[in-house]
N, C-alpha and C. Protein backbone atom coordinates (compact mmCIF):
# COMPACT_ATOMS: atom_id res chain seq x y z
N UNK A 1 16.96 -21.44 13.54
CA UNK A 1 17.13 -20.40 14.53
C UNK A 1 17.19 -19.03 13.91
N UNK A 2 16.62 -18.85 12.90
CA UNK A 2 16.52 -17.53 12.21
C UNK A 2 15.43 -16.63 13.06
N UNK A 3 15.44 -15.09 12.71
CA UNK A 3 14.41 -14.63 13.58
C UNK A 3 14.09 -13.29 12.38
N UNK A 4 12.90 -13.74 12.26
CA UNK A 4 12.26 -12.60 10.88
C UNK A 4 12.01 -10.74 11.53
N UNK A 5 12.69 -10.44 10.33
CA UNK A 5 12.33 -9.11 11.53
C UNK A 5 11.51 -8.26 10.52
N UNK A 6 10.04 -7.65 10.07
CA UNK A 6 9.33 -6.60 9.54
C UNK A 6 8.92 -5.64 9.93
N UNK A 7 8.87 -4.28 9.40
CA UNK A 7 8.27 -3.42 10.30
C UNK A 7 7.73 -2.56 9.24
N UNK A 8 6.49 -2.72 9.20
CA UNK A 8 5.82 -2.15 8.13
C UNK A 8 4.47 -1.15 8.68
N UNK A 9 4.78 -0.76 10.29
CA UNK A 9 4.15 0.28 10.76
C UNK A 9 4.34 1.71 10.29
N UNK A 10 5.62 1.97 10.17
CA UNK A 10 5.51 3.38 9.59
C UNK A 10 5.40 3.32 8.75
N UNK A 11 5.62 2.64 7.62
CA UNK A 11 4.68 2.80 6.20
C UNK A 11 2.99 3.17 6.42
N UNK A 12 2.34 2.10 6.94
CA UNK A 12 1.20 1.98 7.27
C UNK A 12 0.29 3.19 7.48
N UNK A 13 1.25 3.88 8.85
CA UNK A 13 0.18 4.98 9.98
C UNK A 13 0.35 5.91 8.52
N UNK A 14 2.08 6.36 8.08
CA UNK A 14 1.97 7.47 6.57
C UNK A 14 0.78 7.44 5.73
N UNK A 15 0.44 6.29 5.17
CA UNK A 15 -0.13 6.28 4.04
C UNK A 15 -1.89 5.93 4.46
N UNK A 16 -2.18 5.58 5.40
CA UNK A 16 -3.20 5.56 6.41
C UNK A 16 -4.29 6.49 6.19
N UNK A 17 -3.52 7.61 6.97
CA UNK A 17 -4.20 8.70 6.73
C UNK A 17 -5.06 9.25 5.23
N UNK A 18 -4.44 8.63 3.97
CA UNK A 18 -4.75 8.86 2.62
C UNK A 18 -5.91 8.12 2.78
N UNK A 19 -6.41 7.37 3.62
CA UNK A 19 -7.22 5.62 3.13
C UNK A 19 -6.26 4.74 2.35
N UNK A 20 -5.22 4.49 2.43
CA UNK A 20 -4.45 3.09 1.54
C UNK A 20 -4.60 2.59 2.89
N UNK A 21 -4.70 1.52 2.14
CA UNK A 21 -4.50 -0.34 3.50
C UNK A 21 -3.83 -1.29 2.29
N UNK A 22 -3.11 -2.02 3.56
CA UNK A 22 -1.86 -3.36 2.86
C UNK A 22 -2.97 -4.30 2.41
N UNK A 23 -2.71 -4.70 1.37
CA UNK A 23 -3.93 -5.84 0.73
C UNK A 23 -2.59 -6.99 0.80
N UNK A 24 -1.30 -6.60 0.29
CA UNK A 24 -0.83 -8.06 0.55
C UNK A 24 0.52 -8.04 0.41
N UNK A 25 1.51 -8.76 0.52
CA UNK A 25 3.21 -8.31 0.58
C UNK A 25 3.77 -10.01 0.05
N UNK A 26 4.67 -10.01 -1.32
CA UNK A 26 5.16 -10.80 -1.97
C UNK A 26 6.60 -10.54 -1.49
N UNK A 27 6.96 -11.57 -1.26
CA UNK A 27 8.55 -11.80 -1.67
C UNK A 27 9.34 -12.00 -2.39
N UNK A 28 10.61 -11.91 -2.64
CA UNK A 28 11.26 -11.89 -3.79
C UNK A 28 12.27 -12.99 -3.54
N UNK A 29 12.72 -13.11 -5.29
CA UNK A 29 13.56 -13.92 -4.76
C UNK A 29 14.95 -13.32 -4.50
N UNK A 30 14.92 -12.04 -4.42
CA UNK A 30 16.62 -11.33 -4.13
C UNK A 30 16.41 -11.50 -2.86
N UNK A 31 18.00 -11.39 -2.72
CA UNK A 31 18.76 -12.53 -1.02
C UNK A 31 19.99 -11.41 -0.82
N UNK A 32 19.94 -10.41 0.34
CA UNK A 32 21.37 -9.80 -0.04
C UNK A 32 21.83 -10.33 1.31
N UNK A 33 23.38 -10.26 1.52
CA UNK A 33 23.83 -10.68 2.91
C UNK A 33 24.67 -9.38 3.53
N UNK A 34 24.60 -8.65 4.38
CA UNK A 34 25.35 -7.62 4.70
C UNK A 34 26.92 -8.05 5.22
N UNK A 35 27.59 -7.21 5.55
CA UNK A 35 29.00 -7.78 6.50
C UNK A 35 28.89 -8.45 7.78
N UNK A 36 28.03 -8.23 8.28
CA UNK A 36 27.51 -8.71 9.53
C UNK A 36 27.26 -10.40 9.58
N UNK A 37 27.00 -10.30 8.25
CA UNK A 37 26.46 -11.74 7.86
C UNK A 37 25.10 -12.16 8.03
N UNK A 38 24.15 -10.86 8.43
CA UNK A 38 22.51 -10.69 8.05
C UNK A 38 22.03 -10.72 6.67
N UNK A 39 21.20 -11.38 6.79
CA UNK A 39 20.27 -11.40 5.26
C UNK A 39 19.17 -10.39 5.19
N UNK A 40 19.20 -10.14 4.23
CA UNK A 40 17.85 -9.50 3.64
C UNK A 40 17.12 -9.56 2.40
N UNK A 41 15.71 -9.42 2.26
CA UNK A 41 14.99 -9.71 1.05
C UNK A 41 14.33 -8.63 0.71
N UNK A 42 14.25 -8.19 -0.80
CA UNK A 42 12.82 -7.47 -1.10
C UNK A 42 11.63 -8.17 -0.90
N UNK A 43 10.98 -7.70 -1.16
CA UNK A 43 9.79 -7.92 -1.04
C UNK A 43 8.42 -6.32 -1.68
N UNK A 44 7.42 -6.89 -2.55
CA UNK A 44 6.11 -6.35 -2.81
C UNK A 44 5.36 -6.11 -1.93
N UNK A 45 5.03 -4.81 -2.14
CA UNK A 45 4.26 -4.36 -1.43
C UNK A 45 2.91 -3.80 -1.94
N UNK A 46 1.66 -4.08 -1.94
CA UNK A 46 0.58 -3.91 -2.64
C UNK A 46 -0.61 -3.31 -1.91
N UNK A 47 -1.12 -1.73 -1.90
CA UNK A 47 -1.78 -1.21 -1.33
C UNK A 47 -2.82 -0.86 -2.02
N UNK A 48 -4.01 -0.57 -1.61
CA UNK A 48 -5.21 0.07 -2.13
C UNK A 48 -6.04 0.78 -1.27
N UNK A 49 -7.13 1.58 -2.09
CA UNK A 49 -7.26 2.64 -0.93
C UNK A 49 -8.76 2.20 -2.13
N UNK A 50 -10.49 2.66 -0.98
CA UNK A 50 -11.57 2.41 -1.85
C UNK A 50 -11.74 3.86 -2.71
N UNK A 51 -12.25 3.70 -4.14
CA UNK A 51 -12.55 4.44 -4.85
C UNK A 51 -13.95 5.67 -4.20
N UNK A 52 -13.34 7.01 -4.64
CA UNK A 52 -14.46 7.98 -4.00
C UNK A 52 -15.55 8.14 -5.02
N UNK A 53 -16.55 8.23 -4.70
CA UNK A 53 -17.98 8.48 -5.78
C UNK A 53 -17.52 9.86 -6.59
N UNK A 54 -17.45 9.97 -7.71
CA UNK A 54 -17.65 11.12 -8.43
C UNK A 54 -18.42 11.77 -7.94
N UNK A 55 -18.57 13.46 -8.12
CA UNK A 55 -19.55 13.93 -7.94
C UNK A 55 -20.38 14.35 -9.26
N UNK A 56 -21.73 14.36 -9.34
CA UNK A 56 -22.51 14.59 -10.63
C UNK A 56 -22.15 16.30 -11.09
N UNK A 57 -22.14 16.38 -12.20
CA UNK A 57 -21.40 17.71 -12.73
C UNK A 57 -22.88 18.32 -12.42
N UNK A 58 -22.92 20.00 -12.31
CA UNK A 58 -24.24 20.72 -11.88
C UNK A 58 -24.68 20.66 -12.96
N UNK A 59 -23.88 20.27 -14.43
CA UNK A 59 -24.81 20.79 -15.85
C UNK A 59 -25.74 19.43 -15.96
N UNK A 60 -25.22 18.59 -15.32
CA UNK A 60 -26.28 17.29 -16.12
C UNK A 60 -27.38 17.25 -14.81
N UNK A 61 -27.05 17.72 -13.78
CA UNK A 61 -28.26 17.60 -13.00
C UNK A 61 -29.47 18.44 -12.84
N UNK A 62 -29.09 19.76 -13.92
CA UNK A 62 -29.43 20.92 -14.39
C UNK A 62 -30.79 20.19 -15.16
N UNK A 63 -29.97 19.47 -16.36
CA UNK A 63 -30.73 18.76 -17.95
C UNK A 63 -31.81 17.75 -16.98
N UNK A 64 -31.52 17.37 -16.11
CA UNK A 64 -32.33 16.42 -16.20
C UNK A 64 -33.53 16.71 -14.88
N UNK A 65 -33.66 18.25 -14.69
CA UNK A 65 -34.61 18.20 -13.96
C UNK A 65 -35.16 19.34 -14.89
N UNK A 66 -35.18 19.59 -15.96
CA UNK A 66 -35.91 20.42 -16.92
C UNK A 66 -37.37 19.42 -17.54
């Protein structure tokens, strides 16, 4: 009767905007228990965003139309 609770939207929309997207989320094995007597875990968080094309420097595109 446990009930998982994540909320990894506002991370998300923040870092969004950059181009990062969640590729994948590990758990840990830390376990804390509050006073309440709720648990909680870390957990990994692993983002990537796609690489932008360089742009060609003007000197080499210079050389190579000589």
């Amino acid at each position: 009767g446990a009930e998982v609770q994540t909320d990894y939207v506002p991370l998300l929309n923040s870092l969004a905007v950059y181009g990062w997207q969640l590729t994948c989320v590990l758990p840990t094995p830390i376990v804390k228990t509050n006073r309440e007597g709720n648990l909680s875990t870390k957990q990994i968080v692993f983002l990537q965003r796609p690489s932008l094309p360089q742009k060609a420097k003007k000197k080499e595109s210079k050389v190579s139309n000589l």
